[in-house]
C-alpha atoms as a PDB file:
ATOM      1  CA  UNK A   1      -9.466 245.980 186.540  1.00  0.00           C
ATOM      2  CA  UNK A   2     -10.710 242.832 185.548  1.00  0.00           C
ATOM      3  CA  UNK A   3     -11.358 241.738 181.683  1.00  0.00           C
ATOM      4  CA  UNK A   4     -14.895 242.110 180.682  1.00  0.00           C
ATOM      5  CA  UNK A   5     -17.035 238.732 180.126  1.00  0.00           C
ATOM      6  CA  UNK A   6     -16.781 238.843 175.619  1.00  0.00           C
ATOM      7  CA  UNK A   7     -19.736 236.000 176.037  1.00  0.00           C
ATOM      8  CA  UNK A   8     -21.742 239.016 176.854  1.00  0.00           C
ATOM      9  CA  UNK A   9     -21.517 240.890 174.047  1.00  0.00           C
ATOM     10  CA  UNK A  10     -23.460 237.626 172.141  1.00  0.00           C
ATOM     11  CA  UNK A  11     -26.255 237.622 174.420  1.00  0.00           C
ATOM     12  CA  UNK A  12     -26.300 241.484 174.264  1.00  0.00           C
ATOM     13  CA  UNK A  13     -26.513 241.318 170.647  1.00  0.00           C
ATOM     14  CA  UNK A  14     -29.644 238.729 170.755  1.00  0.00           C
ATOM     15  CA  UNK A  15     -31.678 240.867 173.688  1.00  0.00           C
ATOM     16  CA  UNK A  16     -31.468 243.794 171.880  1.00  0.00           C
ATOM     17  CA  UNK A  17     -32.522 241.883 168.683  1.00  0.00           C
ATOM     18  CA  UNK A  18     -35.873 240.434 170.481  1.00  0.00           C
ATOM     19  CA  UNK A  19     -36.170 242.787 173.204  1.00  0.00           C
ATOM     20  CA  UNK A  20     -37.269 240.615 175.206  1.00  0.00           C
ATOM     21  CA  UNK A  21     -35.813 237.854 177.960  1.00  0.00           C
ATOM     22  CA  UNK A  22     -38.308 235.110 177.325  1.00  0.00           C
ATOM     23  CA  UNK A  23     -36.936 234.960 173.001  1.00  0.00           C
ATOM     24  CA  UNK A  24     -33.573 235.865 173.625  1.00  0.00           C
ATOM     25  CA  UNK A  25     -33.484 232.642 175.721  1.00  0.00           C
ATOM     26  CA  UNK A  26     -35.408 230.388 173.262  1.00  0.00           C
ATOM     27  CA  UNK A  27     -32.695 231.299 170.766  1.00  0.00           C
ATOM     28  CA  UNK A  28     -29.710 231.026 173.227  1.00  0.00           C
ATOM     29  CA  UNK A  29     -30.996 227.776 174.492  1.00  0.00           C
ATOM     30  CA  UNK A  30     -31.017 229.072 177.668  1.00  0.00           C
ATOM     31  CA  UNK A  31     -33.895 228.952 180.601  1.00  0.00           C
ATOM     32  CA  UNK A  32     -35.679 231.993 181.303  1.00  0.00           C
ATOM     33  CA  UNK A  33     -33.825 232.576 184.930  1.00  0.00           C
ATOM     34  CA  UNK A  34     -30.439 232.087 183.468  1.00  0.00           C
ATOM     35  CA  UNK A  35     -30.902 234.934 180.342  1.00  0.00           C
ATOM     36  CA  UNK A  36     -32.430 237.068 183.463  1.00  0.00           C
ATOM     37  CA  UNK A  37     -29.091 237.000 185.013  1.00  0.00           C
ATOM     38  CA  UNK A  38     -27.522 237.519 181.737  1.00  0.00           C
ATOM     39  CA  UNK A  39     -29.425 240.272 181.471  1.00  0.00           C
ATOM     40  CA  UNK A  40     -28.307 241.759 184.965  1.00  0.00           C
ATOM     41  CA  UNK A  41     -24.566 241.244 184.642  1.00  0.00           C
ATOM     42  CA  UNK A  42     -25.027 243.274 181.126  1.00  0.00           C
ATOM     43  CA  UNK A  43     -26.701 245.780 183.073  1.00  0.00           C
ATOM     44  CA  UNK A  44     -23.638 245.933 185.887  1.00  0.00           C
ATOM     45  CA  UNK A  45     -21.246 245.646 183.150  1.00  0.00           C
ATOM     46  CA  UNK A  46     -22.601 248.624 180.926  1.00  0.00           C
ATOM     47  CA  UNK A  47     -24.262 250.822 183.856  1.00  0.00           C
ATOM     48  CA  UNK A  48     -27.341 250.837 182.033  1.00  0.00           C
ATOM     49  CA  UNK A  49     -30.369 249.339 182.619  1.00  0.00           C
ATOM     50  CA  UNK A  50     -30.741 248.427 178.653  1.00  0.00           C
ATOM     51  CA  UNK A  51     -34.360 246.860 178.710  1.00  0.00           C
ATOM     52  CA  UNK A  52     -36.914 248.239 180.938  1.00  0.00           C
ATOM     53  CA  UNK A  53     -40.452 247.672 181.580  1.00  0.00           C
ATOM     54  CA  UNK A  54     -42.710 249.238 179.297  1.00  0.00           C
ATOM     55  CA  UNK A  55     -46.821 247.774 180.163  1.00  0.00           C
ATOM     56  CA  UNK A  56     -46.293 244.110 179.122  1.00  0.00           C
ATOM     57  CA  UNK A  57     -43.138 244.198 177.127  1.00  0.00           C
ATOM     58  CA  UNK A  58     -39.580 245.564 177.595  1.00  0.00           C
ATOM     59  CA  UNK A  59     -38.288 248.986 175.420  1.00  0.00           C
ATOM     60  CA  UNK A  60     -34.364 249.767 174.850  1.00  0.00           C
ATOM     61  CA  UNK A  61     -32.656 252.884 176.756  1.00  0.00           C
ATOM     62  CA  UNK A  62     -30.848 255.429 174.477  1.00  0.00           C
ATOM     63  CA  UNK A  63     -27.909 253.667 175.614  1.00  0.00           C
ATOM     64  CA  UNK A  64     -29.402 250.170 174.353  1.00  0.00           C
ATOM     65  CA  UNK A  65     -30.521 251.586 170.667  1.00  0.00           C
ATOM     66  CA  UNK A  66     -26.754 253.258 170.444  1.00  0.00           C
ATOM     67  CA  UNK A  67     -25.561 249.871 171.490  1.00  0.00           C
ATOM     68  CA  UNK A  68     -27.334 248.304 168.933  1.00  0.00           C
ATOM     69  CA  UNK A  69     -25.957 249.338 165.986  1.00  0.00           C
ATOM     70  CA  UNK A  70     -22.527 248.938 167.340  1.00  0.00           C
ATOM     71  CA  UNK A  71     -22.582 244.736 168.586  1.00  0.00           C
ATOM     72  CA  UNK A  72     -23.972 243.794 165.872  1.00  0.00           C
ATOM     73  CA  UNK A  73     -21.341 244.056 163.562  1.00  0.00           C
ATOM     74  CA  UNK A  74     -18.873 243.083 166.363  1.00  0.00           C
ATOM     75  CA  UNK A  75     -20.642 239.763 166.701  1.00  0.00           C
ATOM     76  CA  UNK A  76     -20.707 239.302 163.338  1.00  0.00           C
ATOM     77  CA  UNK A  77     -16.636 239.930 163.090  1.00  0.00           C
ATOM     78  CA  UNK A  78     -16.165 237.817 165.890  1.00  0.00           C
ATOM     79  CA  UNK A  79     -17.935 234.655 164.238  1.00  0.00           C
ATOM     80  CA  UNK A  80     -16.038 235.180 161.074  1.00  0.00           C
ATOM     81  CA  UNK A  81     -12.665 234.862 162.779  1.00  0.00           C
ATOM     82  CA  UNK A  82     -13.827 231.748 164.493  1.00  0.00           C
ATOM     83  CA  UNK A  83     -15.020 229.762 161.141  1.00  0.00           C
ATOM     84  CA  UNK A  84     -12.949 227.582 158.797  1.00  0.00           C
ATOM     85  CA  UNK A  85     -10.943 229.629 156.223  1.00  0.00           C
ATOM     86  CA  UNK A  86     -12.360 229.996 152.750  1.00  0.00           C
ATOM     87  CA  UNK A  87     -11.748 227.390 150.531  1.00  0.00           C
ATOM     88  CA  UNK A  88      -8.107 228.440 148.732  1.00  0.00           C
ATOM     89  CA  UNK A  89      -8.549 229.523 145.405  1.00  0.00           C
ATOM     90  CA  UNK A  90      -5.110 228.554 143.809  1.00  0.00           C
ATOM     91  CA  UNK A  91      -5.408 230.719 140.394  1.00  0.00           C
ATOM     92  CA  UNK A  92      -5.892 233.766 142.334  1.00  0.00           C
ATOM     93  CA  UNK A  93      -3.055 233.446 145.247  1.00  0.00           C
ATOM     94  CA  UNK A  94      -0.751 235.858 145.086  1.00  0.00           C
ATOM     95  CA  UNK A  95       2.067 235.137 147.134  1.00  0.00           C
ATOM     96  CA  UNK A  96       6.110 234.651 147.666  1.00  0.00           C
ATOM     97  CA  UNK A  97       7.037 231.310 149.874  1.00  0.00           C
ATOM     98  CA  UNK A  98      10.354 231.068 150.630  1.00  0.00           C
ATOM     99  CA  UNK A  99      12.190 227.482 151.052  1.00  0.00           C
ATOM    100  CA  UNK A 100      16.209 227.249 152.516  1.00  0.00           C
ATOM    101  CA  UNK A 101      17.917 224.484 151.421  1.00  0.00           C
ATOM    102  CA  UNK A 102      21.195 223.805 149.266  1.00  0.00           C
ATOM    103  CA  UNK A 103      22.027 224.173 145.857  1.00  0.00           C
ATOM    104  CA  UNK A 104      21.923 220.714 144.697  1.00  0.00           C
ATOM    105  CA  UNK A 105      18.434 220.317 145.567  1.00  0.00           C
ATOM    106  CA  UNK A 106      17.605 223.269 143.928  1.00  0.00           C
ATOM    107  CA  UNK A 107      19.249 222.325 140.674  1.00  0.00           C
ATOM    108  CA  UNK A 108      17.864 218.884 140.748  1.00  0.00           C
ATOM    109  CA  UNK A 109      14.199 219.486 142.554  1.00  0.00           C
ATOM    110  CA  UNK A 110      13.936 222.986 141.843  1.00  0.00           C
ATOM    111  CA  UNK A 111      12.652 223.498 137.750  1.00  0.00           C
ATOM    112  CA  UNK A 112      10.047 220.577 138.336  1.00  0.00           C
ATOM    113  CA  UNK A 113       8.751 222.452 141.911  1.00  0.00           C
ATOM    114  CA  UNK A 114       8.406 225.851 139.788  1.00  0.00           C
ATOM    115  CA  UNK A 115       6.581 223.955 137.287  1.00  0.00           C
ATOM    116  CA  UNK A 116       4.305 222.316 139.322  1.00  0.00           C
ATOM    117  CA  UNK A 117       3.501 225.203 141.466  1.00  0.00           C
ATOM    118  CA  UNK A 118       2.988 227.269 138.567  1.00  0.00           C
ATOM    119  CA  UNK A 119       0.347 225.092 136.780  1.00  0.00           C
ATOM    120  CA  UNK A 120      -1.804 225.044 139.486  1.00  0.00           C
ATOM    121  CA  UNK A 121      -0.982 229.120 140.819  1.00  0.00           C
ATOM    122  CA  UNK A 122       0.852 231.461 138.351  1.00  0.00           C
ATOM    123  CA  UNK A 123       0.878 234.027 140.619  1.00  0.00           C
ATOM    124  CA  UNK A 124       3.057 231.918 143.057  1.00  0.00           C
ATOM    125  CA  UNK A 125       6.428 232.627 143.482  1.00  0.00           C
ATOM    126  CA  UNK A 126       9.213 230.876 145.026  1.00  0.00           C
ATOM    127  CA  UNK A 127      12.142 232.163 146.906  1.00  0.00           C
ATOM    128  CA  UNK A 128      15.053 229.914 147.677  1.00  0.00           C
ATOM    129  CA  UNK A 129      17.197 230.778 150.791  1.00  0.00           C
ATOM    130  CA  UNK A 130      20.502 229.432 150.989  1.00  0.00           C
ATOM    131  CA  UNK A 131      21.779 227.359 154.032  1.00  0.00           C
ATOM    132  CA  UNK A 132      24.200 230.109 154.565  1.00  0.00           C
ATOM    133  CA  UNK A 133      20.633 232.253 156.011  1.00  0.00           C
ATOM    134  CA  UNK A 134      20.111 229.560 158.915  1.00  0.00           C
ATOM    135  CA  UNK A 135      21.746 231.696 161.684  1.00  0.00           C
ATOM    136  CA  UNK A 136      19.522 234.934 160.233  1.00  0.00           C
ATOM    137  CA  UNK A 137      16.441 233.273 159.259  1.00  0.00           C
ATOM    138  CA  UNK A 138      13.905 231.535 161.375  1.00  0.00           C
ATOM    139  CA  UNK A 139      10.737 229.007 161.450  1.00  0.00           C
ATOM    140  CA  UNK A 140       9.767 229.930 164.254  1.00  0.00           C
ATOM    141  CA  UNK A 141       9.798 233.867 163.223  1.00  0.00           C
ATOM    142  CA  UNK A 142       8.235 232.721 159.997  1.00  0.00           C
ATOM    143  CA  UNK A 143      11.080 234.404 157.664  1.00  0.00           C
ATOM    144  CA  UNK A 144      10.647 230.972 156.219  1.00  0.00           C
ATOM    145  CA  UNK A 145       8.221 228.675 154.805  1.00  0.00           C
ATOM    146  CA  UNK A 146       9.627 225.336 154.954  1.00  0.00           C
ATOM    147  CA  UNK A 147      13.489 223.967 155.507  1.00  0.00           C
ATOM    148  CA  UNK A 148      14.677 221.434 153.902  1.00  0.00           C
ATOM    149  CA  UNK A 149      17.349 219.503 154.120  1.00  0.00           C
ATOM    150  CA  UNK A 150      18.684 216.605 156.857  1.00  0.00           C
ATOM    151  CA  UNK A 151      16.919 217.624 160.274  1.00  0.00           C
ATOM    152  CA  UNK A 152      19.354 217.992 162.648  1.00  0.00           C
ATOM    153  CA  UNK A 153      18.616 219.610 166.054  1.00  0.00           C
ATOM    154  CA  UNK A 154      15.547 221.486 166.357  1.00  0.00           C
ATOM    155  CA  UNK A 155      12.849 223.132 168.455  1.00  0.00           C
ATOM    156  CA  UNK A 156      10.932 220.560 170.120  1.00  0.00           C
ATOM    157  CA  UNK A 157       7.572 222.730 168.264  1.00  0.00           C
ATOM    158  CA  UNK A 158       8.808 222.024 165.028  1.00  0.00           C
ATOM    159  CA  UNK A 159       6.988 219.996 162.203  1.00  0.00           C
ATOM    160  CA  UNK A 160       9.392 217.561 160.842  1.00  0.00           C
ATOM    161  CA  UNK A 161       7.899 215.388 157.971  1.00  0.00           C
ATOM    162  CA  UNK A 162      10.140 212.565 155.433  1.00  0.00           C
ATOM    163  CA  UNK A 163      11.159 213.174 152.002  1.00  0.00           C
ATOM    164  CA  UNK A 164      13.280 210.492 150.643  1.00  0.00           C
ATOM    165  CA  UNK A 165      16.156 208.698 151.281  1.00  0.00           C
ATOM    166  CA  UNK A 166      19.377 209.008 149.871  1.00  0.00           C
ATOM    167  CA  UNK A 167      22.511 207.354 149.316  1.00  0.00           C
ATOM    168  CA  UNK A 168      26.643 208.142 148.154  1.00  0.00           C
ATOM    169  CA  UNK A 169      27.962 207.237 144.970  1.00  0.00           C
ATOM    170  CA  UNK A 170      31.166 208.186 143.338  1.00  0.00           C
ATOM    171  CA  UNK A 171      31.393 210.029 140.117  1.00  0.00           C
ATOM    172  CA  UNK A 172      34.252 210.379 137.403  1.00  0.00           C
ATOM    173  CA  UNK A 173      35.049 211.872 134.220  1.00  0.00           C
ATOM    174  CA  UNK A 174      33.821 209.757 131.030  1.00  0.00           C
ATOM    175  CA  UNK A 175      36.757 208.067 130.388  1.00  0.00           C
ATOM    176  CA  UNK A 176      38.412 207.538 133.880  1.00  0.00           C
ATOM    177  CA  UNK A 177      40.168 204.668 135.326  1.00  0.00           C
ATOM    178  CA  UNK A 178      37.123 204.233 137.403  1.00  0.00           C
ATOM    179  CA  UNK A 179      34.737 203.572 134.323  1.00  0.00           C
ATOM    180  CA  UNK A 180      35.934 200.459 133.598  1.00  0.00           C
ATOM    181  CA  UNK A 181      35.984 197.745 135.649  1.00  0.00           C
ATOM    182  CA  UNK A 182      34.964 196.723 139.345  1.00  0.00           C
ATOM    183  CA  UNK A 183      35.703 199.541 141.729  1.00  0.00           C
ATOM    184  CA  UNK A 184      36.886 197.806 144.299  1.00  0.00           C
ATOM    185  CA  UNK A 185      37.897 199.675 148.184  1.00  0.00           C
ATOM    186  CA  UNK A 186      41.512 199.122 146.774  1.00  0.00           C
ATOM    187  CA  UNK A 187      40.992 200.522 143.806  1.00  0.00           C
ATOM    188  CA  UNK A 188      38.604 203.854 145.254  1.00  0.00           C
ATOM    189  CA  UNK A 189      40.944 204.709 147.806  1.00  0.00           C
ATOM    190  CA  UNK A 190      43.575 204.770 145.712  1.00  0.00           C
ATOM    191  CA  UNK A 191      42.408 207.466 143.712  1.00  0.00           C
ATOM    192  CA  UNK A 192      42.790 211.598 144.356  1.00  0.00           C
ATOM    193  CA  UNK A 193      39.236 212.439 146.100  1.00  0.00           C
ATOM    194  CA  UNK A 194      37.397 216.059 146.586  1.00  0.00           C
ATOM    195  CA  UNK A 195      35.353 216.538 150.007  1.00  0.00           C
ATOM    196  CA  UNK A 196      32.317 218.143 150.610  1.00  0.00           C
ATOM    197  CA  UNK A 197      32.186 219.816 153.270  1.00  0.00           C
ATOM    198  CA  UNK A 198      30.499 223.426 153.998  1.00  0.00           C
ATOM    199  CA  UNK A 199      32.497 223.500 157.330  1.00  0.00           C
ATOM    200  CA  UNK A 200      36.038 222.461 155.358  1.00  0.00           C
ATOM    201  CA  UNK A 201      36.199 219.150 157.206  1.00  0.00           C
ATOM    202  CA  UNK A 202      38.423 216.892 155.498  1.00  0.00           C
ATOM    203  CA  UNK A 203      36.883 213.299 156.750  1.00  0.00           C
ATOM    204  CA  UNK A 204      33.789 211.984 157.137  1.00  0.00           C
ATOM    205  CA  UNK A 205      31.484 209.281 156.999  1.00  0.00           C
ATOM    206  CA  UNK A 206      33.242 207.724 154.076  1.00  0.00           C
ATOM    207  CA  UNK A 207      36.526 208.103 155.367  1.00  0.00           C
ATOM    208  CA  UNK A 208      35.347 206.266 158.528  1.00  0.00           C
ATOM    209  CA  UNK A 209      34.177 203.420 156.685  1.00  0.00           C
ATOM    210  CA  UNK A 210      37.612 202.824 154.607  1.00  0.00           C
ATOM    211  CA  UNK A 211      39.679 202.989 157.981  1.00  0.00           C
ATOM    212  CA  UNK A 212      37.673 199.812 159.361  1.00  0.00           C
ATOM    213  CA  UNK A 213      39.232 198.454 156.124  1.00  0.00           C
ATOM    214  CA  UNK A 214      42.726 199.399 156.915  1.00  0.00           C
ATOM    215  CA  UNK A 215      42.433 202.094 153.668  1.00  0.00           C
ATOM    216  CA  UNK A 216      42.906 206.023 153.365  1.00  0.00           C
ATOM    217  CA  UNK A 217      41.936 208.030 150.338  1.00  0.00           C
ATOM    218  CA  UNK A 218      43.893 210.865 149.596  1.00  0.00           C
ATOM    219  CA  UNK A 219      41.719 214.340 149.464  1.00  0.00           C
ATOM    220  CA  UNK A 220      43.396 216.674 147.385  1.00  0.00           C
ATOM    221  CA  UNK A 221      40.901 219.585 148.108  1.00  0.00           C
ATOM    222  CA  UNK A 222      37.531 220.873 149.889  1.00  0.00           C
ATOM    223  CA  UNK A 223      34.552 222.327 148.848  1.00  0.00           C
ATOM    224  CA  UNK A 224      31.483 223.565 149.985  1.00  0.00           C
ATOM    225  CA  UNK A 225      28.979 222.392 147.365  1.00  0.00           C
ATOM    226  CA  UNK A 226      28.395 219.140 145.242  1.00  0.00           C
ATOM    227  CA  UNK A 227      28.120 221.067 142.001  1.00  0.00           C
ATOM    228  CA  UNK A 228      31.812 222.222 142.795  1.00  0.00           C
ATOM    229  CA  UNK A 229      32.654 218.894 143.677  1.00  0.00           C
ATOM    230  CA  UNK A 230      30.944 217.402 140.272  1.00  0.00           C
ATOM    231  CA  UNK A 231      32.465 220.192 138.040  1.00  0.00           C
ATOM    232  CA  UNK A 232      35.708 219.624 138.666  1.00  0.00           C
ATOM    233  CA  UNK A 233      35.869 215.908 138.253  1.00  0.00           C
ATOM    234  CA  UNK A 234      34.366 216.278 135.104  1.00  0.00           C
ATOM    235  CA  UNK A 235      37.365 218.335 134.039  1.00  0.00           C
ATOM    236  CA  UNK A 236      40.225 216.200 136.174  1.00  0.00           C
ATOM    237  CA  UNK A 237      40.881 212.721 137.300  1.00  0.00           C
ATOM    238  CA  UNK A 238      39.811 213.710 140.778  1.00  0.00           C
ATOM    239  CA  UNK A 239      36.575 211.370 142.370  1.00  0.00           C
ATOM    240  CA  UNK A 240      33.958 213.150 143.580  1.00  0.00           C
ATOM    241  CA  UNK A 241      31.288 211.291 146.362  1.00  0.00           C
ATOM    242  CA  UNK A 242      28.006 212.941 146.289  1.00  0.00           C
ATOM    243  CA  UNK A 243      24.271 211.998 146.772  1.00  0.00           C
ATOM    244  CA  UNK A 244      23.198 210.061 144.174  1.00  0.00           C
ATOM    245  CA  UNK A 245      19.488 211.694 143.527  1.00  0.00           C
ATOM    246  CA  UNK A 246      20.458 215.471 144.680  1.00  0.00           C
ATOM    247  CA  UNK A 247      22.594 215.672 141.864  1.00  0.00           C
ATOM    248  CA  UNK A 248      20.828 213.035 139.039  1.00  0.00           C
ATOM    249  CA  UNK A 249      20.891 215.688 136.766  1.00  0.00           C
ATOM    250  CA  UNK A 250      24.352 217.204 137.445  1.00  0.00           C
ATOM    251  CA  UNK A 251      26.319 214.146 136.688  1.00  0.00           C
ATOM    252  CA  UNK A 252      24.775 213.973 133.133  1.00  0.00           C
ATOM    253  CA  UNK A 253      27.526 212.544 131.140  1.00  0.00           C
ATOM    254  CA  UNK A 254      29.727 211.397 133.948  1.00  0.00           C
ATOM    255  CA  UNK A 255      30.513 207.631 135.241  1.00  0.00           C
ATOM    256  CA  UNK A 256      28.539 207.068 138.432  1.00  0.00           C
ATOM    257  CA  UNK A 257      29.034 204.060 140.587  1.00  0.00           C
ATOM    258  CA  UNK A 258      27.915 202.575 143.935  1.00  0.00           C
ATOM    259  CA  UNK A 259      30.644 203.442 147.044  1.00  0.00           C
ATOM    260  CA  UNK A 260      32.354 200.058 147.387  1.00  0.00           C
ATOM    261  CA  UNK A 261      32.082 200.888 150.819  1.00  0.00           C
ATOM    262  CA  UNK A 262      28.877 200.885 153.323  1.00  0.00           C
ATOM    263  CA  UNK A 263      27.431 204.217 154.500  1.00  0.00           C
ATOM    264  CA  UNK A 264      24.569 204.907 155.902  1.00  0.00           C
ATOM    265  CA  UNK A 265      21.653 206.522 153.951  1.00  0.00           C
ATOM    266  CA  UNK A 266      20.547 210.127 154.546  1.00  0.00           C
ATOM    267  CA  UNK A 267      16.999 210.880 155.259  1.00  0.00           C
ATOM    268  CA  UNK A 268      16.035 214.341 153.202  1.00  0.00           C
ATOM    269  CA  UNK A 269      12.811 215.960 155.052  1.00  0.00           C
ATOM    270  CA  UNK A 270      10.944 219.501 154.984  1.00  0.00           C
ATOM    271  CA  UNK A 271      10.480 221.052 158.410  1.00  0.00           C
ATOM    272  CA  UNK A 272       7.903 223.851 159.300  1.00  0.00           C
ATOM    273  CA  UNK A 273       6.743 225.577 162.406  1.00  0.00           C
ATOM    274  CA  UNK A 274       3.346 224.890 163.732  1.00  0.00           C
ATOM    275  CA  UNK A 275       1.552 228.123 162.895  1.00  0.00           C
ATOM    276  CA  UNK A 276       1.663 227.222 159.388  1.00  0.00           C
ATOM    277  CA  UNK A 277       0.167 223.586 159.794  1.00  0.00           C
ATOM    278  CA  UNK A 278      -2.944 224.420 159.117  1.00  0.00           C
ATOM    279  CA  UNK A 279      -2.523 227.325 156.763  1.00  0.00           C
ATOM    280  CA  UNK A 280      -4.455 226.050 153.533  1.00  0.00           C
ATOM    281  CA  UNK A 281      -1.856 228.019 151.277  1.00  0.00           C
ATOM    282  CA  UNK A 282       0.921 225.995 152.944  1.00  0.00           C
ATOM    283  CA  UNK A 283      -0.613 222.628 152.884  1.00  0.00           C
ATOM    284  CA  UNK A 284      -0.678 222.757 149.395  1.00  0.00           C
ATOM    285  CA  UNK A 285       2.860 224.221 148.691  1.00  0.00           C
ATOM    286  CA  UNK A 286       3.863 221.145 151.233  1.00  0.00           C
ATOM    287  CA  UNK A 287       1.879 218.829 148.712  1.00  0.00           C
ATOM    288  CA  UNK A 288       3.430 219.798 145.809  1.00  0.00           C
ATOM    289  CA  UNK A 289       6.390 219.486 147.277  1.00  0.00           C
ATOM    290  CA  UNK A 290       6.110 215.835 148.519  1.00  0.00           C
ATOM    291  CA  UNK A 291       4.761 215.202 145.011  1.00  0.00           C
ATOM    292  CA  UNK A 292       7.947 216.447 143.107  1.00  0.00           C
ATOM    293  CA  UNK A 293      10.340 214.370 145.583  1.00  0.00           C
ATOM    294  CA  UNK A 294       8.418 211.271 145.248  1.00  0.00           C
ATOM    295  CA  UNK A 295       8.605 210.983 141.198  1.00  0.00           C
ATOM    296  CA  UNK A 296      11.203 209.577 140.256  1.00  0.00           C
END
C-alpha cells in the first residue's frame, strides 16, 4: 500500500474553502487544468466525489462537509511545525542542560557559567557530568548537552567548535626550592613530581620532552585529578604540572612557573551533536559558554 500524496491534504483544505476549481487555483497559483486533476486524484484518493455539480457552481458531499472540519486544523498543524521556532524567551525557560567535563574546569569555569546563565535565565539549571559518564552517556543519544574537554576521536556527525588554548606550568608550595630562582631542566627534574593521569600512566608528554634532554624526573605518585595533584603540593615538597588556566584559581597562594621544558599546547573545545545546532535554547547556552572561556 502506497503512502498517500500529504500535498493533497493542502489543496483539499483550499477546495473545500472556495468550493470551487477556478479560486482554489487562483490561490494555489495553479492553472485551472492542473487544480482539475488535483481535484480528481482527491477524489481517487478519498472515494468520494467531494465537489459536484450543482447548476453553475459546485456543492460539497456529506463526506466533503465532514472533511472539512477535520483538514483544516491539520493544515494548520502542519504549517506550524514547518515555521521558525518562537523567538526564546530566556526569563521563562525552564530547563536542566547537562555539560561532562572534568573537575578542574568546573572549579575554575564553573561559578562564572552559573552566574552568567543565571542572569539572563533563573530558571536554568546546570548539570555537570563527570568524564567518568563517557562510556554511559552519549551526544548522539542526547543524555548530554555539550562535552567539553580535548576532542579526541569522535563521530564524524559531531559539532566540534574551539575554546582556548592551554599550556603546563609547574606549581609548588610558597616557600619551595622552586620559588626562588631560575628553574632550570636540571633543577625541575631533579625534584619529586606527582602525575596526572586518570588512566594511572606514569609518563607523558613532559616526560618525553626531558628524555630528549638526557633528564628523568622522579614521580613519586599518580592521580587522577589536578586538584589532587595541586593539594598535595601545597602541603609537601612534591611538584605538581598542571594546566595553567584550568586551575588559575586552585593554585591561589602557590608558586607557579613556566615548564623549562617545551610541550605542546592543548586545545580545550565544546562538542555537540547536530540535532541541537539549531536548537535556540542551545545556541545560547553555547554562547554563554564561549563568553565565560574567552574572559580572562
Amino acid at each position: 500500500m502506497t503512502s498517500p500524496d500529504l500535498n493533497l491534504l493542502f489543496a483539499l483544505d483550499v477546495l473545500l474553502a472556495e468550493g470551487s476549481v477556478a479560486r482554489a487555483a487562483r490561490r494555489l497559483r495553479l492553472s485551472p487544468s492542473a487544480m482539475s486533476r488535483t481535484l480528481a486524484r482527491l477524489r481517487e484518493a478519498t472515494g468520494d466525489p467531494l465537489l459536484v455539480r450543482a447548476g453553475r457552481g459546485l456543492v460539497a458531499t456529506p463526506r466533503a462537509e465532514e472533511l472539512r472540519g477535520q483538514v483544516g486544523p491539520v493544515v494548520q498543524d502542519a504549517e506550524a511545525l514547518l515555521r521558525p521556532a518562537a523567538l526564546l524567551d530566556l526569563s521563562k525557560l525552564d530547563k536542566v542542560f547537562t555539560l561532562r567535563t572534568n573537575e578542574g574546569f568546573v572549579e575554575e569555569f564553573g561559578p562564572r557559567l552559573v552566574a552568567r546563565i543565571g542572569a539572563d535565565a533563573p530558571g536554568v539549571r546546570l548539570r555537570f557530568a563527570p568524564k567518568s559518564d563517557k562510556d554511559v552517556m552519549s551526544l548522539r543519544e542526547a543524555a548530554i548537552d555539550l562535552e567539553i574537554g580535548v576532542a579526541g576521536e569522535t563521530g564524524p556527525e559531531v559539532r566540534i567548535q574551539a575554546l582556548f588554548r592551554d599550556r603546563f606550568i609547574g606549581a609548588v608550595r610558597s616557600g619551595h626550592p622552586l620559588s626562588k630562582g631560575a628553574v632550570t631542566p636540571e633543577r625541575y627534574a631533579a625534584g619529586r613530581h606527582i602525575s596526572v593521569s586518570r588512566r594511572g600512566r606514569e609518563k607523558g608528554p613532559i616526560d618525553e620532552a626531558l628524555g630528549a634532554l638526557g633528564l628523568q624526573r622522579t614521580v613519586v605518585c599518580m592521580v587522577s585529578g589536578f586538584s589532587a595533584a595541586l593539594a598535595m603540593a601545597r602541603a609537601s615538597e612534591l611538584i605538581a604540572s598542571v594546566p595553567e588556566r584550568h586551575t588559575a584559581g586552585a593554585r591561589s597562594g602557590m608558586h607557579s612557573f613556566p615548564l623549562p621544558v617545551t610541550t605542546l599546547e592543548v586545545t580545550i573545545s565544546m562538542l555537540w551533536h547536530p540535532r541541537l545546532d539549531a536548537d535556540p535554547a542551545q545556541r545560547w547556552l553555547r554562547d554563554c559558554l564561549r563568553e565565560v572561556c574567552a574572559a580572562r
